[in-house]
Protein backbone atom coordinates (compact mmCIF):
# COMPACT_ATOMS: atom_id res chain seq x y z
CA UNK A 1 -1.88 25.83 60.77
CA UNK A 2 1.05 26.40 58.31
CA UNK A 3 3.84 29.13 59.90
CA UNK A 4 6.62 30.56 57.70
CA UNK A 5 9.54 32.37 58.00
CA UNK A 6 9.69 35.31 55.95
CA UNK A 7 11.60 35.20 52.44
CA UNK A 8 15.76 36.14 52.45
CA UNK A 9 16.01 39.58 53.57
CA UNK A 10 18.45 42.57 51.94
CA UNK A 11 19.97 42.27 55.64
CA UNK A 12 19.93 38.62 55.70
CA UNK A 13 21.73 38.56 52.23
CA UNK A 14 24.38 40.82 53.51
CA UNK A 15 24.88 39.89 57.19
CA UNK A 16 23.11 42.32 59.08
CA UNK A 17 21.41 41.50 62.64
CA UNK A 18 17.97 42.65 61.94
CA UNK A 19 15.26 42.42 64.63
CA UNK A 20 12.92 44.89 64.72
CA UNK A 21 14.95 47.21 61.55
CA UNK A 22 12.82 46.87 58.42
CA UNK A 23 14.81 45.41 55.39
CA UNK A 24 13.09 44.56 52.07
CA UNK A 25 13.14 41.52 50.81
CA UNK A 26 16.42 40.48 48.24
CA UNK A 27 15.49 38.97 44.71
CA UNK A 28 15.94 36.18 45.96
CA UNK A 29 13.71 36.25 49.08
CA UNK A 30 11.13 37.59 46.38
CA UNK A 31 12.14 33.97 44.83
CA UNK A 32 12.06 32.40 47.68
CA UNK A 33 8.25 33.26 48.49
CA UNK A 34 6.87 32.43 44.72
CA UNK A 35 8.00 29.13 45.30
CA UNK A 36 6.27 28.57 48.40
CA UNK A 37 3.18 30.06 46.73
CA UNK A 38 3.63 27.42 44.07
CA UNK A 39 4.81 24.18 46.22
CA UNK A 40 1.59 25.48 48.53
CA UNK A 41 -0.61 24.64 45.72
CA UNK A 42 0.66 21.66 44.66
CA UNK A 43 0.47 20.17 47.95
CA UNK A 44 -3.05 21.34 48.43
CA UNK A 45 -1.98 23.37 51.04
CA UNK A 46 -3.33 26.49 49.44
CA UNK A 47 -6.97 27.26 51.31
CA UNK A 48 -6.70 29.13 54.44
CA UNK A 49 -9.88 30.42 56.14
CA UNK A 50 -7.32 33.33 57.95
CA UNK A 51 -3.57 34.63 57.23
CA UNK A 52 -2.14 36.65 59.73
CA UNK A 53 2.13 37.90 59.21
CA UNK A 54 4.20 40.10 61.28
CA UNK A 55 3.92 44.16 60.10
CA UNK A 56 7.87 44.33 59.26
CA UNK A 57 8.44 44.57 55.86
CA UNK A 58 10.40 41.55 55.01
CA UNK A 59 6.90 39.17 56.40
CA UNK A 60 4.60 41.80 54.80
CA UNK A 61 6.07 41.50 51.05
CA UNK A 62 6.53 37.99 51.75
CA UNK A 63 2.55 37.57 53.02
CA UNK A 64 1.29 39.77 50.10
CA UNK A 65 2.94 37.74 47.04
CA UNK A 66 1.92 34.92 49.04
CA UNK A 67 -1.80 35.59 49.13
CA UNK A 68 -2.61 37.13 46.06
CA UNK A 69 -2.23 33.41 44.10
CA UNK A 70 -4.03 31.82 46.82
CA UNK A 71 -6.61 34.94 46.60
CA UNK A 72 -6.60 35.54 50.32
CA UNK A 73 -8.41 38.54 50.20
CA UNK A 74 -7.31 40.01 53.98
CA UNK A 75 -3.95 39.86 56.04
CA UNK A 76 -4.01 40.97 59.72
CA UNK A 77 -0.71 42.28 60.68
CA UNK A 78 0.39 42.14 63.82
CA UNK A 79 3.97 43.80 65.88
CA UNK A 80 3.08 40.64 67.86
CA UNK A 81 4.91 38.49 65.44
CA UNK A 82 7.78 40.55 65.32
CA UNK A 83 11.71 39.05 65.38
CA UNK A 84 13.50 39.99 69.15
CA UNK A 85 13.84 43.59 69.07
CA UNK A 86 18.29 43.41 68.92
CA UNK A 87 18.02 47.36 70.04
CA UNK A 88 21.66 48.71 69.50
CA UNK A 89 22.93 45.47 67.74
CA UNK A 90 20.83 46.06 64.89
CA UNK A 91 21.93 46.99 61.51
CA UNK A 92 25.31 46.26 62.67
CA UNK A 93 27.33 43.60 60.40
CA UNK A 94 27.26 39.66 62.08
CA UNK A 95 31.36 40.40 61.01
CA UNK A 96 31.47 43.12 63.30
CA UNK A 97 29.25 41.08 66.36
CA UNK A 98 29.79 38.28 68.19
CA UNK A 99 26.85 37.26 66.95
CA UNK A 100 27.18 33.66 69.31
CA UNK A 101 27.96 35.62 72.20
CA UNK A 102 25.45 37.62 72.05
CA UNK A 103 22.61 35.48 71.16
CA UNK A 104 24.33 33.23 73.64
CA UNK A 105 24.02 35.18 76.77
CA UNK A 106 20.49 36.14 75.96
CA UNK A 107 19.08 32.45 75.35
CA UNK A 108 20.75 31.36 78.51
CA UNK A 109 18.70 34.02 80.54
CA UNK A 110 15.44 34.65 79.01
CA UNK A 111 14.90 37.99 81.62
CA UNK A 112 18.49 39.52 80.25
CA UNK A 113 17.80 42.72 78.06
CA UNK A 114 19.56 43.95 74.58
CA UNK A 115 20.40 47.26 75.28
CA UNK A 116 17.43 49.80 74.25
CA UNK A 117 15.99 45.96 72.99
CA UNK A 118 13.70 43.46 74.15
CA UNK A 119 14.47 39.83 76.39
CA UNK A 120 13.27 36.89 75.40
CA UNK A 121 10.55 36.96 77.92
CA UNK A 122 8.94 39.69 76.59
CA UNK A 123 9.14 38.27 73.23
CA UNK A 124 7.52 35.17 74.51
CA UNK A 125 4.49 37.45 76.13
CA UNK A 126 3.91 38.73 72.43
CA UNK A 127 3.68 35.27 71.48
CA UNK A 128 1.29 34.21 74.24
CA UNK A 129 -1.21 37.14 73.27
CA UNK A 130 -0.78 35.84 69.79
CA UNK A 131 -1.63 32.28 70.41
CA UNK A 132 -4.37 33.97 72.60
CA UNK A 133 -5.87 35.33 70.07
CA UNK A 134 -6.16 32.55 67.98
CA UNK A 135 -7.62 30.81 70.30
CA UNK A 136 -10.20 32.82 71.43
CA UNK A 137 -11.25 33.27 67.82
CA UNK A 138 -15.25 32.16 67.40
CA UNK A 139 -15.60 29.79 65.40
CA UNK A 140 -12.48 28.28 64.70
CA UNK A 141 -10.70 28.34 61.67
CA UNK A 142 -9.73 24.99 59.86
CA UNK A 143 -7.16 26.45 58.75
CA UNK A 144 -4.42 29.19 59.22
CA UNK A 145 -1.49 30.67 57.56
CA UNK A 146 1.50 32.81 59.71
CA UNK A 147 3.74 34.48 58.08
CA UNK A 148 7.11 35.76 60.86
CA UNK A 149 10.55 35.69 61.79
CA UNK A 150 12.65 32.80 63.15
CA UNK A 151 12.95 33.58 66.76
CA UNK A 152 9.31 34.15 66.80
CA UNK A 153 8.66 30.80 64.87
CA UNK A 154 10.92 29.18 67.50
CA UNK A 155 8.87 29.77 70.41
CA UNK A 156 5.45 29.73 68.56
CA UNK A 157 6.34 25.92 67.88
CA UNK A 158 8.03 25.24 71.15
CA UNK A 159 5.09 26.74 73.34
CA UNK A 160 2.40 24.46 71.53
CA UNK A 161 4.31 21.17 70.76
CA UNK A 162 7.65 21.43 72.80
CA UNK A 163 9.59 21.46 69.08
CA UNK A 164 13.16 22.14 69.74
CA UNK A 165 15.47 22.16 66.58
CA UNK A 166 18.87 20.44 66.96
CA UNK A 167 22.03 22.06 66.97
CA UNK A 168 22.84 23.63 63.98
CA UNK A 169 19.00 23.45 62.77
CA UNK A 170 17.02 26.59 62.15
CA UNK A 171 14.04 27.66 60.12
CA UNK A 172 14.52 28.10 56.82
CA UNK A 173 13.24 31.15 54.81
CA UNK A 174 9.71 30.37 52.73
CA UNK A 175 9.84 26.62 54.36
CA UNK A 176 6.62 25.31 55.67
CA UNK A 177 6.17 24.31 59.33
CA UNK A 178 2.81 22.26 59.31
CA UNK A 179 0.78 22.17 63.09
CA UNK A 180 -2.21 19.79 63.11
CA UNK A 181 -4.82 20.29 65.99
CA UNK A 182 -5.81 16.92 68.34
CA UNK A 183 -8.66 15.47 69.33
CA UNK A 184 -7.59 17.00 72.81
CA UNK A 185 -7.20 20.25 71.39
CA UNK A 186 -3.39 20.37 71.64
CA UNK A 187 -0.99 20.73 68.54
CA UNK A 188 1.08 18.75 67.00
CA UNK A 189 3.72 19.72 64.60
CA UNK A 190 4.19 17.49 61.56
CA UNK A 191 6.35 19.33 59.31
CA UNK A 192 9.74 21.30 59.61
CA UNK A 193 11.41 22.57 57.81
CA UNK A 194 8.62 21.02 55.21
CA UNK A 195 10.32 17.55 56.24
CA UNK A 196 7.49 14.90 57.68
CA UNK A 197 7.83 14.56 61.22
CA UNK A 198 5.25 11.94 61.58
């Protein structure tokens, strides 16, 4: 299974707290995703049997110029995969937030609320249904493509391996996280940031 974090956002690009608020893709998120397309082929990482992205914009464009080299005929999108919803803290300017603060004093108590927003713990349910549903699926597919948002990324790779960045580490836009299935059915991730692992 090969997750991604959406291409550069408009927002992104100009310092906007996004979370559930749609925001196209910039130029260079657009760039950002032809490359992967590309760098996916040449690693012969470019056969997936399923492809499923998040139903904001920014992971939909980046999921459709994605698939139509690799001629994946069908994307499921889900509002599973979405980013935290920031409720009143989106669109506002990461100048204008204390954008530490506040991301802060929501990771340090997963049950804590944005105002008219999500916590983390409901986040993480949407995740768990996710994962659910790729697990339930009969047969199994060797191999899967997900294209999201970094928060939901984060927790996607932390609730199969345990995968904690470091400080200061975060997932990169168009960068290929690469999960490998055990013998004992667990996962192991052996990319991040598309830097082996293992």
């Amino acid at each position: 299974m090969i997750v991604v974090r959406h291409g550069q956002s408009e927002a992104n690009a100009n310092r906007v707290l996004q979370g559930h608020m749609d925001s196209p893709l910039s130029n260079q998120g657009r760039l950002q995703a032809r490359k992967l397309t590309q760098r996916m082929i040449n690693t012969g990482n470019s056969t997936f049997d399923l492809m499923y992205s998040s139903d904001l914009s920014r992971a939909v464009e980046t999921a459709k110029i994605i698939s139509q080299p690799l001629k994946i005929d069908r994307i499921t999108y889900l509002p599973l995969l979405r980013e935290l919803n920031l409720g009143i803290y989106e669109g506002l300017s990461l100048n204008g937030v204390n954008e530490k603060g506040l991301l802060d004093s929501i990771r340090n108590d997963y049950s804590k609320q944005v105002p008219g927003g999500e916590s983390i713990n409901s986040m993480i349910q949407r995740i768990h249904k996710f994962l659910e549903i790729i697990s339930n699926l009969n047969p199994q597919p060797l191999s899967l493509l997900v294209i999201t948002h970094g928060g939901a990324l984060y927790h996607i790779l932390r609730i199969l391996t345990g995968f904690v960045p470091d400080d200061g580490e975060w997932y990169e836009n168009c960068q290929m996280n690469e999960l490998i299935k055990t013998a004992d059915s667990s996962w192991k991730l052996i990319t991040f940031n598309e830097k082996k692992l293992i």
